[in-house]
N, C-alpha and C. Protein backbone atom coordinates (compact mmCIF):
# COMPACT_ATOMS: atom_id res chain seq x y z
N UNK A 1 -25.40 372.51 192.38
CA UNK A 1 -24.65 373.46 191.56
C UNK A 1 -25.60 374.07 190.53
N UNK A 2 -24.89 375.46 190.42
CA UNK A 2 -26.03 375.82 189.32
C UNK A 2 -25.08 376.84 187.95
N UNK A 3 -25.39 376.95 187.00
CA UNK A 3 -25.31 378.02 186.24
C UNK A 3 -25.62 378.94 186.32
N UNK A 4 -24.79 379.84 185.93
CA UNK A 4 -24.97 381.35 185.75
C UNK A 4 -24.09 381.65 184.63
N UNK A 5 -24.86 382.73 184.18
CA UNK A 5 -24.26 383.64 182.75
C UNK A 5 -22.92 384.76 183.05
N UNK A 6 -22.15 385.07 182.40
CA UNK A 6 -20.97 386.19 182.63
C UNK A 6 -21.04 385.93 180.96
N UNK A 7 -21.34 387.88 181.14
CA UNK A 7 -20.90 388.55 180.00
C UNK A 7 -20.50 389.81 179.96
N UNK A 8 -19.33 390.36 179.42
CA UNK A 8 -18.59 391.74 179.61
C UNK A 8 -18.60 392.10 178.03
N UNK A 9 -18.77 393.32 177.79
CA UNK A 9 -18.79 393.85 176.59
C UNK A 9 -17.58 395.30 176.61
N UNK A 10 -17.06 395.95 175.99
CA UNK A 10 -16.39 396.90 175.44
C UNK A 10 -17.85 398.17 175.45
N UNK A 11 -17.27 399.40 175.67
CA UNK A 11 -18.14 400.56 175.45
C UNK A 11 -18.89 400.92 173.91
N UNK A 12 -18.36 400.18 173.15
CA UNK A 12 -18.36 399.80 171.52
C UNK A 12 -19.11 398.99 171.43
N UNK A 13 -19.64 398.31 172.35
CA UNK A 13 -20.58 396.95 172.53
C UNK A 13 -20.22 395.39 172.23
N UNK A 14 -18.92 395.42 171.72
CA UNK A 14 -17.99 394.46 171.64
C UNK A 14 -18.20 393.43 172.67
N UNK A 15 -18.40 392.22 172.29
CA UNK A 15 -18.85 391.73 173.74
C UNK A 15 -17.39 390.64 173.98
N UNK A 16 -16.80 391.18 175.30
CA UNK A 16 -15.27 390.56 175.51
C UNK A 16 -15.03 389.16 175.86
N UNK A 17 -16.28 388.91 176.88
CA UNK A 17 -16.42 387.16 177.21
C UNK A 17 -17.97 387.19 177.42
N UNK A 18 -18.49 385.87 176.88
CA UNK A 18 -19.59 385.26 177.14
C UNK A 18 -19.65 383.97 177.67
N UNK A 19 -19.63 383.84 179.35
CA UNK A 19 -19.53 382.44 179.66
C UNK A 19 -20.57 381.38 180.49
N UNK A 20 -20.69 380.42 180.76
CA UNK A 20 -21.14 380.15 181.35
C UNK A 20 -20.63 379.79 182.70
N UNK A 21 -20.53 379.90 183.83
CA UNK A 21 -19.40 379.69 185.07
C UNK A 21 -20.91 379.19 185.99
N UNK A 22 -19.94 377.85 187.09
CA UNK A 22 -21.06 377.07 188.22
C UNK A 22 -20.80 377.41 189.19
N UNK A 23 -21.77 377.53 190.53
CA UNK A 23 -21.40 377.67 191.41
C UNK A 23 -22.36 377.44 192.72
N UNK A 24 -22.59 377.15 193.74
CA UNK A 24 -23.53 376.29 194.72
C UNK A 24 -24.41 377.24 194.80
N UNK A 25 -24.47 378.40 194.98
CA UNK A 25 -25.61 379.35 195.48
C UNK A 25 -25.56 380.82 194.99
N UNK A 26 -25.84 381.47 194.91
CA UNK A 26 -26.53 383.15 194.45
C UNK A 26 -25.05 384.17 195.09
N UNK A 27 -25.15 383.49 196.94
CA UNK A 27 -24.11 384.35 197.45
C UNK A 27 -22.71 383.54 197.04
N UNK A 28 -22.86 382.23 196.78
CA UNK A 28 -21.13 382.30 195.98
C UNK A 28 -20.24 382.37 194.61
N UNK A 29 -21.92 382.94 194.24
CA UNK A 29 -21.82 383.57 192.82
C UNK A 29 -20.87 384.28 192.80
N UNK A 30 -22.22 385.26 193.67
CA UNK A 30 -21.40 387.10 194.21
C UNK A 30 -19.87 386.98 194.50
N UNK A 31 -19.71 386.13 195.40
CA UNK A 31 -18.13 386.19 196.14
C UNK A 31 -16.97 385.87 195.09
N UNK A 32 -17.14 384.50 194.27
CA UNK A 32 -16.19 383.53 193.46
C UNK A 32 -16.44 384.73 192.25
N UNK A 33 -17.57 385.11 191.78
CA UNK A 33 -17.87 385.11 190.99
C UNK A 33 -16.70 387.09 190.79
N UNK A 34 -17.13 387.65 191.80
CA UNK A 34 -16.29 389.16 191.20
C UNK A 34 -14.60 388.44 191.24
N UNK A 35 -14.17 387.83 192.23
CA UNK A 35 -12.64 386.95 192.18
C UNK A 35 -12.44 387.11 190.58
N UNK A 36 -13.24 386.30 189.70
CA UNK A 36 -13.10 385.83 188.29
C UNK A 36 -13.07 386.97 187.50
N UNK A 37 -14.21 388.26 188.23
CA UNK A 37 -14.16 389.31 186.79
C UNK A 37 -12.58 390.33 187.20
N UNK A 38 -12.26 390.22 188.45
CA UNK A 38 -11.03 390.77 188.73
C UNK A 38 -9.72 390.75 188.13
N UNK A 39 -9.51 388.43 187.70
CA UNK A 39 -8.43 387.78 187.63
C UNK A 39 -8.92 388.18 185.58
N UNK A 40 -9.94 388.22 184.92
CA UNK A 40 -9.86 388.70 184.28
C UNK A 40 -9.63 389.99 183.33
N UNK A 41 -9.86 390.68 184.64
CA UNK A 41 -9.05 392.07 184.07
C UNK A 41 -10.41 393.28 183.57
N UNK A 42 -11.31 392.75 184.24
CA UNK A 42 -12.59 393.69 183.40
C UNK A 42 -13.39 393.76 184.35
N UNK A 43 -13.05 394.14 185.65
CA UNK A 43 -13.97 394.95 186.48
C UNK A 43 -14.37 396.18 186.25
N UNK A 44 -13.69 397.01 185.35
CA UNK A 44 -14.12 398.35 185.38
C UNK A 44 -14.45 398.17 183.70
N UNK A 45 -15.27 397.05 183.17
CA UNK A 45 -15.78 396.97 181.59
C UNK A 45 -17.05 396.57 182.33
N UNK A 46 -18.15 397.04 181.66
CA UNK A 46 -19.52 396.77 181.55
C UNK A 46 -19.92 395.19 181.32
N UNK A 47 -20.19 394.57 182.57
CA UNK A 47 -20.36 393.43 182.49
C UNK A 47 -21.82 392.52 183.53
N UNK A 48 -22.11 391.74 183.49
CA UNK A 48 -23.34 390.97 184.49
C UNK A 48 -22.81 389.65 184.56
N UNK A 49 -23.93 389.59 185.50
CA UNK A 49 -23.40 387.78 185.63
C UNK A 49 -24.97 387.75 186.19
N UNK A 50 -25.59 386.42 185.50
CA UNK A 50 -27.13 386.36 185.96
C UNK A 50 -26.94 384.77 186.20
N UNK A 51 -28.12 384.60 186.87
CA UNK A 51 -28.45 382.92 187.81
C UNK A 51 -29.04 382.82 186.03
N UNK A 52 -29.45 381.26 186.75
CA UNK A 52 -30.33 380.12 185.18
C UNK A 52 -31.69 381.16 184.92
N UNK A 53 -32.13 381.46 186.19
CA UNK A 53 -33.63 382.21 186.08
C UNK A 53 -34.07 384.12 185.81
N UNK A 54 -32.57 384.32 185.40
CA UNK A 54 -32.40 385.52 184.70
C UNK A 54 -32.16 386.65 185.70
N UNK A 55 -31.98 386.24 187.27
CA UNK A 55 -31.83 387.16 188.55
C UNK A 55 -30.59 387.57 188.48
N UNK A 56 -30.32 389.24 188.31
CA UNK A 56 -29.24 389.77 188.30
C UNK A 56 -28.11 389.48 189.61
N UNK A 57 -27.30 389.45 189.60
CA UNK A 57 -26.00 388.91 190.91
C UNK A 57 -25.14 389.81 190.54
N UNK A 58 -24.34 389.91 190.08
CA UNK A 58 -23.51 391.35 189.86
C UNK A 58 -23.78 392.14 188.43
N UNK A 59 -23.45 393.41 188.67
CA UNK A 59 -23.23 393.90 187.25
C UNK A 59 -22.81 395.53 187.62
N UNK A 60 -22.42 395.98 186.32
CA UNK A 60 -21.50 397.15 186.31
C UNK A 60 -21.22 397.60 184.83
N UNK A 61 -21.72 399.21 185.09
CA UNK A 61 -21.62 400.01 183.54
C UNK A 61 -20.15 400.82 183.48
């Protein structure tokens, strides 16, 4: 298992969540990982989600 970062900010730069979320690999980041920015409600807010080693996996302005 590994860590990865999720952080979504407001166009204001407001930053909405800063989390840390686990998950076995890179591609079930990607998969689990948009599920979560969906069920949160901020797919269309400026957000990333990076591995421990700073490798981008999703993101969106």
């Amino acid at each position: 298992m590994e860590n990865y970062r999720f952080t979504a900010f407001e166009k204001t730069g407001e930053t909405l969540f800063d989390e840390t979320w686990t998950f076995e690999s890179d591609e079930a980041a990607k998969i689990s990982g948009q599920q979560q920015i969906e069920e949160k409600g901020v797919s269309e807010k400026t957000h990333r989600l990076v591995n421990a080693s700073g490798k981008l996996i999703l993101f969106h302005v």
